[in-house]
N, C-alpha and C. Protein backbone atom coordinates (compact mmCIF):
# COMPACT_ATOMS: atom_id res chain seq x y z
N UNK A 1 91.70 119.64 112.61
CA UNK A 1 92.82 118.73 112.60
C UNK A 1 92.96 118.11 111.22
N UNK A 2 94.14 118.02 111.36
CA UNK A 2 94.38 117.39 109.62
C UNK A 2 95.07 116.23 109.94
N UNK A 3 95.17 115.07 108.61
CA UNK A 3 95.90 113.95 108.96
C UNK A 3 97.46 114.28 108.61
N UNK A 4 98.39 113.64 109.30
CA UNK A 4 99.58 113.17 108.71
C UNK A 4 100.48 112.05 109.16
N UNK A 5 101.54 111.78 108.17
CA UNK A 5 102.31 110.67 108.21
C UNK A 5 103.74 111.00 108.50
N UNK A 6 104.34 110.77 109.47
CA UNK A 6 105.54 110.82 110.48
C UNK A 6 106.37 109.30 109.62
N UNK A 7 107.56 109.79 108.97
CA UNK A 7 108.80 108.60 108.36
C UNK A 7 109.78 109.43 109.08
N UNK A 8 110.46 108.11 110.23
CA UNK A 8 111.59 108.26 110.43
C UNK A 8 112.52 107.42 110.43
N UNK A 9 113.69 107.25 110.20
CA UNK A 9 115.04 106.43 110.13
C UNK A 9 115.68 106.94 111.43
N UNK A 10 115.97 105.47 111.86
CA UNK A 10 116.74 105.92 113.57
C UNK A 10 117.61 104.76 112.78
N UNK A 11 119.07 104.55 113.38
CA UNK A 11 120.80 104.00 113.67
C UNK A 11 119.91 102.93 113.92
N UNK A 12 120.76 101.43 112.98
CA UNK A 12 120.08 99.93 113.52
C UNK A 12 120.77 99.76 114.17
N UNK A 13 122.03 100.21 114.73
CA UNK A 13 122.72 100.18 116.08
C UNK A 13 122.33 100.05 117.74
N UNK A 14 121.20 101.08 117.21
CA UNK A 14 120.09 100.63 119.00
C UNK A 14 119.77 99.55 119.17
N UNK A 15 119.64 98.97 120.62
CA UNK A 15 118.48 98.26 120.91
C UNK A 15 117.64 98.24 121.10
N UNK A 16 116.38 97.67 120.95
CA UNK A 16 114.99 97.35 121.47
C UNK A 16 114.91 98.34 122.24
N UNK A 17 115.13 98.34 123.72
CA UNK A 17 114.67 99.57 124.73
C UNK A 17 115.21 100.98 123.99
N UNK A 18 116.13 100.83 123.43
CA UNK A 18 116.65 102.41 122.90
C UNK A 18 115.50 102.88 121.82
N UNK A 19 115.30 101.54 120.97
CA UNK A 19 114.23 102.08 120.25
C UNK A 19 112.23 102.27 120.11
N UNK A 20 112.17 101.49 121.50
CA UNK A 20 111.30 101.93 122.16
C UNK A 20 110.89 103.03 122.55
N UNK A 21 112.01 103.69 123.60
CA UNK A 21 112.21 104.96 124.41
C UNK A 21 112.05 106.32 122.94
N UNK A 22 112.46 106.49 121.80
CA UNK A 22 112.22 107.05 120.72
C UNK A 22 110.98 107.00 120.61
N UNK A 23 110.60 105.84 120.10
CA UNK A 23 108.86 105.51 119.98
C UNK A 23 107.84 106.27 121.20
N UNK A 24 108.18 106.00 122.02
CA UNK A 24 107.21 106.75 123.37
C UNK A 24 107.81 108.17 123.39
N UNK A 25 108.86 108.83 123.38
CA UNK A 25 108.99 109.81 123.13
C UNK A 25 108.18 110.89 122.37
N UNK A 26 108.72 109.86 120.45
CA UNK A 26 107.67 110.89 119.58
C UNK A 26 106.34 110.52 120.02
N UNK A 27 105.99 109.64 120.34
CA UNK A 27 104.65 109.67 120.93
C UNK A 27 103.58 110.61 121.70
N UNK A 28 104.60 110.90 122.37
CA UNK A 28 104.21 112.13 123.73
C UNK A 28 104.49 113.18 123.29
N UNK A 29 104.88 113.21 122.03
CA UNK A 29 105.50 114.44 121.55
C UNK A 29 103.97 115.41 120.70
N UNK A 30 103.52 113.90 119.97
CA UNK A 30 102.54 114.29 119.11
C UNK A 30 101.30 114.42 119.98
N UNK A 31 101.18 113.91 121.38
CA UNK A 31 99.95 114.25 122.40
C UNK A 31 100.05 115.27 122.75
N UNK A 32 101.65 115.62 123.38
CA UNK A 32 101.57 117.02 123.86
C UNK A 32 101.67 118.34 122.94
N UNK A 33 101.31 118.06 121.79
CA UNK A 33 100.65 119.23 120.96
C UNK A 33 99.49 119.04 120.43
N UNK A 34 98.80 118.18 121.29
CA UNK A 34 96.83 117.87 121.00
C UNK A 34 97.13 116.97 120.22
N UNK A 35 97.50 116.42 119.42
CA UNK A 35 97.42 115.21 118.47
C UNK A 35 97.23 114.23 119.00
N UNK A 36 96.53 113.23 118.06
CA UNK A 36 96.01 111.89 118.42
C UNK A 36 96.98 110.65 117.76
N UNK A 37 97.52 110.28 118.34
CA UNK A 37 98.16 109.24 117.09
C UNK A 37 97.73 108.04 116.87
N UNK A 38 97.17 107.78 115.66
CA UNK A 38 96.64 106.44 114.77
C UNK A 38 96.96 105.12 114.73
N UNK A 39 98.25 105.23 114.03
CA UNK A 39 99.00 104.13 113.89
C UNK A 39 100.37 104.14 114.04
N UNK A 40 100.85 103.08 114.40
CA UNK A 40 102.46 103.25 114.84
C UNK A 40 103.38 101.92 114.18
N UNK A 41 104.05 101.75 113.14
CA UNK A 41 104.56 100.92 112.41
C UNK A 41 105.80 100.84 112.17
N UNK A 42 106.52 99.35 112.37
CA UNK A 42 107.85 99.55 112.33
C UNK A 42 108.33 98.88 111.34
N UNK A 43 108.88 99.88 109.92
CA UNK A 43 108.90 99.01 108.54
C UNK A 43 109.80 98.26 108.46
N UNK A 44 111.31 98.08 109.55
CA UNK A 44 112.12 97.35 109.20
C UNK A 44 113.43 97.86 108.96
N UNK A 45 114.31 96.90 108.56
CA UNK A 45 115.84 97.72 108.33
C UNK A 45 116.02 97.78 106.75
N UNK A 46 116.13 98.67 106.62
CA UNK A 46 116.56 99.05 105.13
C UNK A 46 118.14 99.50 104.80
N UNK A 47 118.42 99.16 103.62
CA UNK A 47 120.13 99.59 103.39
C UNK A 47 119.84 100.84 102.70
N UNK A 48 120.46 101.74 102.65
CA UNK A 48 120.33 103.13 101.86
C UNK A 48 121.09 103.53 100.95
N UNK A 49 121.07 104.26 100.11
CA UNK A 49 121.18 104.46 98.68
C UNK A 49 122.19 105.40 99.00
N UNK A 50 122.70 106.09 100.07
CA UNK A 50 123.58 107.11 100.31
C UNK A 50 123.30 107.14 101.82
N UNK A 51 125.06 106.92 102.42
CA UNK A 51 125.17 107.24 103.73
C UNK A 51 124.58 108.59 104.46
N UNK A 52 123.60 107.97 105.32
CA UNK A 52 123.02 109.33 106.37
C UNK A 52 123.78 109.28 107.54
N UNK A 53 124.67 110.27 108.20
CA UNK A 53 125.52 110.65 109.13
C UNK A 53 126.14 109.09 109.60
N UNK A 54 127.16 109.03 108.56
CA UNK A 54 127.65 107.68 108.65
C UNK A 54 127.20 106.21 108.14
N UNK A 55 125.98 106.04 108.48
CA UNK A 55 125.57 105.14 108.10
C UNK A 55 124.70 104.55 107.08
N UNK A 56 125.15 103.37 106.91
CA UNK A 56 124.87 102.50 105.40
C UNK A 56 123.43 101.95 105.24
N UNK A 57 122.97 101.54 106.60
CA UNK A 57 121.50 101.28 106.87
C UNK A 57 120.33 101.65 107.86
N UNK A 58 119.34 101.55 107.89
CA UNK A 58 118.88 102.17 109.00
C UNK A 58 117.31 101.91 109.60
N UNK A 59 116.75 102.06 110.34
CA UNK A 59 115.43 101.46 110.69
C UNK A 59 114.35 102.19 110.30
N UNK A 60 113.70 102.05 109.97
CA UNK A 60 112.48 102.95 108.98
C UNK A 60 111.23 102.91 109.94
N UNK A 61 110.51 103.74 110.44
CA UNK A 61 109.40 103.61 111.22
C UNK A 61 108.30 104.79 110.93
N UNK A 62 106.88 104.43 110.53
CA UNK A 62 105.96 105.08 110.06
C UNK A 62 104.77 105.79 111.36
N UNK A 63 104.61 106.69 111.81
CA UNK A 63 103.63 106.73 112.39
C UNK A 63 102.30 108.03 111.71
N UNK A 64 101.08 107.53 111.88
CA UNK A 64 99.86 108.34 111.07
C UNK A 64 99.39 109.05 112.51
N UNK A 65 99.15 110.23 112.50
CA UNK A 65 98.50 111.05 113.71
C UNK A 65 97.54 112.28 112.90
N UNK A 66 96.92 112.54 113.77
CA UNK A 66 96.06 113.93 113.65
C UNK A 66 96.34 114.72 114.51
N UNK A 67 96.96 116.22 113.87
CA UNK A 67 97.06 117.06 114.39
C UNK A 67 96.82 118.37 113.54
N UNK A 68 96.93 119.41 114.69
CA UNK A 68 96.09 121.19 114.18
C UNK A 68 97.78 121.39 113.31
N UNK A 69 97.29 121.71 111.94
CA UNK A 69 98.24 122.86 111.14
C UNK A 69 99.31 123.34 112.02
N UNK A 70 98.80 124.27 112.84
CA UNK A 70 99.69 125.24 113.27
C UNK A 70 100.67 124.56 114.48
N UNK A 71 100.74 123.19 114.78
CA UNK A 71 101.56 122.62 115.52
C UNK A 71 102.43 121.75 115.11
N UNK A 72 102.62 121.90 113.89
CA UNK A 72 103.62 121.30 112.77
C UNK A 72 105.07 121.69 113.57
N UNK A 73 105.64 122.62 113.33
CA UNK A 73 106.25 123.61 113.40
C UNK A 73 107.27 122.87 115.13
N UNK A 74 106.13 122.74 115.43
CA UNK A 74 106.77 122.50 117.19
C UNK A 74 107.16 120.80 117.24
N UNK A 75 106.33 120.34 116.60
CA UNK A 75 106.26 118.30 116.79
C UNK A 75 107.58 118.87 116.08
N UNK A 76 108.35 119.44 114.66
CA UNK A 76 109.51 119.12 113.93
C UNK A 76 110.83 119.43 114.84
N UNK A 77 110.58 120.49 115.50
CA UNK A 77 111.39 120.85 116.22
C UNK A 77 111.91 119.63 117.38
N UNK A 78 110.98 119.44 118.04
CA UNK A 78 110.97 118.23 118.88
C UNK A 78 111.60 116.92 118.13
N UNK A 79 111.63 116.55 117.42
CA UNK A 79 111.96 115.40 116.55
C UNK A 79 113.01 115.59 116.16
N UNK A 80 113.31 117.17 115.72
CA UNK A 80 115.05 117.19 115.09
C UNK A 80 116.08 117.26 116.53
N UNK A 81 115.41 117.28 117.32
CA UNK A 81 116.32 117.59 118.83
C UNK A 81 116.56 116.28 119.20
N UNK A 82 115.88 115.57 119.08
CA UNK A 82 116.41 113.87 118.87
C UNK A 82 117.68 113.30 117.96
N UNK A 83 118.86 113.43 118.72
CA UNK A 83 119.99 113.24 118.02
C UNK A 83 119.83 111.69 117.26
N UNK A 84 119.12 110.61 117.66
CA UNK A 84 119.55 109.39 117.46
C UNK A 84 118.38 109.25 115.78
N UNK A 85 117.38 110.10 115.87
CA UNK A 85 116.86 109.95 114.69
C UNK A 85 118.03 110.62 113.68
N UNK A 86 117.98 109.68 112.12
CA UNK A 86 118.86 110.09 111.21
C UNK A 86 118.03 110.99 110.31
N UNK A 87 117.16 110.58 110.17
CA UNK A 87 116.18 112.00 108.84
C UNK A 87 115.05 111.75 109.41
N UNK A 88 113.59 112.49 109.00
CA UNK A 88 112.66 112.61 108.76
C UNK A 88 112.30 113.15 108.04
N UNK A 89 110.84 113.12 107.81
CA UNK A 89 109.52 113.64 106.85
C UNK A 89 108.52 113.30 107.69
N UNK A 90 107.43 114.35 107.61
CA UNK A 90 105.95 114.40 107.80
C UNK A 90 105.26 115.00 106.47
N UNK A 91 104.55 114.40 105.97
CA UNK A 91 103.78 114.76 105.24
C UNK A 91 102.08 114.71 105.36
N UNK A 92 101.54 115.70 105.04
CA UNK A 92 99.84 115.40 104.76
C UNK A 92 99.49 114.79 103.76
N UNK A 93 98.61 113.74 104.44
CA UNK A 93 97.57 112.78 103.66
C UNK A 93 96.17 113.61 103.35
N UNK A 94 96.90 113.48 101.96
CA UNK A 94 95.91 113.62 100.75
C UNK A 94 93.86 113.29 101.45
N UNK A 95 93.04 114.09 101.27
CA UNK A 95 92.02 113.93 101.31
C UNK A 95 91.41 112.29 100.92
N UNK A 96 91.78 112.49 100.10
CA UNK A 96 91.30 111.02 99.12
C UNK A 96 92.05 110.06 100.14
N UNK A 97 93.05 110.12 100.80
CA UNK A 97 93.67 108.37 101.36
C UNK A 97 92.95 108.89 102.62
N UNK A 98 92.79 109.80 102.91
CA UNK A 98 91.68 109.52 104.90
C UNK A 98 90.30 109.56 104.13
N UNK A 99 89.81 109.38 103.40
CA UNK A 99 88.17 108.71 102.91
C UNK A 99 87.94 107.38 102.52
N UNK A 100 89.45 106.99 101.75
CA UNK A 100 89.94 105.03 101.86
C UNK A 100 89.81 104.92 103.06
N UNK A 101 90.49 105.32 103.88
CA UNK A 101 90.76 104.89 105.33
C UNK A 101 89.50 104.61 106.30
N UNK A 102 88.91 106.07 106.31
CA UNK A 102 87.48 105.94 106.65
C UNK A 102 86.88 104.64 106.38
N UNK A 103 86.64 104.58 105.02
CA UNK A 103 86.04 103.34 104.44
C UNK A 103 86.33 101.88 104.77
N UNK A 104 87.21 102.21 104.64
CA UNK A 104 87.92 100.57 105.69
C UNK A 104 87.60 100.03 106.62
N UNK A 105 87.49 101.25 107.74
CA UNK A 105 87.58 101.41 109.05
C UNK A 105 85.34 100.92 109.44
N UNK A 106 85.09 101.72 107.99
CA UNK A 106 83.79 101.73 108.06
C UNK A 106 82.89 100.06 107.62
N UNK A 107 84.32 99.61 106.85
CA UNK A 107 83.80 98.21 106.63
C UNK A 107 84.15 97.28 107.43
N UNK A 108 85.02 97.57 108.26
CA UNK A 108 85.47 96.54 109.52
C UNK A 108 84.42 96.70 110.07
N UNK A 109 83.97 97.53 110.24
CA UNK A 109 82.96 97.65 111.63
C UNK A 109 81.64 97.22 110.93
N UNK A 110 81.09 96.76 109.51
CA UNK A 110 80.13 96.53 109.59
C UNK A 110 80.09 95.05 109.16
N UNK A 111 81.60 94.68 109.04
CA UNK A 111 81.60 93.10 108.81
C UNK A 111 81.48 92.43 110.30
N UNK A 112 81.36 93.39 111.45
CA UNK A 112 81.57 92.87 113.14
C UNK A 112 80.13 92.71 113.12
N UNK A 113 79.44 93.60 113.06
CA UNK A 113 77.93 93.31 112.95
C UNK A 113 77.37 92.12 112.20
N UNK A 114 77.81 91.48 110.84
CA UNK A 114 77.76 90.92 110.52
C UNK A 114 77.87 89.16 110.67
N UNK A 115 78.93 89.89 111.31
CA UNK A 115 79.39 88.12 112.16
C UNK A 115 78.60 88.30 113.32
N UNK A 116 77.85 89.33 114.17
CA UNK A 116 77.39 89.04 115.71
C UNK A 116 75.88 88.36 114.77
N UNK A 117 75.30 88.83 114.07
CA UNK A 117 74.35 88.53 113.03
C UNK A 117 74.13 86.91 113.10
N UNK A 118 75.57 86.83 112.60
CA UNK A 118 75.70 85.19 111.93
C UNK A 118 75.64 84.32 113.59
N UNK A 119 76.06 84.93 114.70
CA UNK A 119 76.41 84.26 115.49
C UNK A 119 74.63 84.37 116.46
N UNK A 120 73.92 85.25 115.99
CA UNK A 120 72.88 85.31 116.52
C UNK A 120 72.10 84.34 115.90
N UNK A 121 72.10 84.34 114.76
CA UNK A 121 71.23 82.99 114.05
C UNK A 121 71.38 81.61 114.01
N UNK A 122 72.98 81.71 114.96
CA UNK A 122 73.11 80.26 114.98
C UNK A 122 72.96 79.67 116.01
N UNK A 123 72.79 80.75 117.15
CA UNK A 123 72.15 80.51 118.48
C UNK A 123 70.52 79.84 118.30
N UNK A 124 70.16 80.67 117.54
CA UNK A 124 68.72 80.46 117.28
C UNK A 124 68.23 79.14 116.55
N UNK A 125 69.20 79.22 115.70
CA UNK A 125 69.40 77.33 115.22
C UNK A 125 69.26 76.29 116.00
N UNK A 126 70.23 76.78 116.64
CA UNK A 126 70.88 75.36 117.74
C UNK A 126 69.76 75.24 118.98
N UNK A 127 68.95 75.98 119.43
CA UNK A 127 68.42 76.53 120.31
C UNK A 127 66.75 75.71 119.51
N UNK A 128 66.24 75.49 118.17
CA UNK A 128 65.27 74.84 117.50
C UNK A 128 65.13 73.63 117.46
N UNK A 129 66.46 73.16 117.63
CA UNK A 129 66.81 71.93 116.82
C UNK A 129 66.56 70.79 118.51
């Protein structure tokens, strides 16, 4: 499995449930070709530099998943059959940004230990005194 990053622009014309129902969609989209999806981020409304099928602005939404190479091909298909999305891109993340990531992920988890640490010694404090 390799990493990648899912940018799409959907119409700021939807509402909430409309743009939900998209969201759980590609969602199930990227499970039902084995993928795992990471993170799911909604960057906001942006104005655009050149009208996409009509429109002047549009909602920008990032999602990071892992999936096999060879199921590229099918998640795009699925996504362009979605009339209400205006463009996309998927791209692969670079080796080097999933070893940041790792690392991150690897320092959250050892700053948790850290604090159960702190919270163990202060049991032990309070517990002397």
């Amino acid at each position: 499995m390799k990493s990648y990053q899912l940018t799409y622009l959907i119409s700021p014309r939807l509402n909430e449930e409309e743009l939900k129902k998209i969201e759980e969609k590609l969602n199930s989209a990227i499970k039902e070709e084995g993928g795992i999806l990471k993170n799911s981020q909604i960057l906001g409304r942006k104005k655009l530099t050149s009208k996409i099928k009509k429109e002047e602005e549009a909602i920008f939404v990032n999602l990071d998943f892992d999936l096999n190479p060879e199921k590229i091909e099918n998640l795009k298909k699925k996504i362009n059959s979605e009339s209400k999305i205006l463009r996309s891109v998927i791209i692969l993340k670079k080796e080097r940004e999933r070893k940041v990531e790792a690392q991150r992920v690897k320092k959250i988890k050892k700053e948790r230990v850290e604090l159960s640490k702190i919270e163990e010694k202060l049991k032990e404090i309070l517990n002397e005194s």
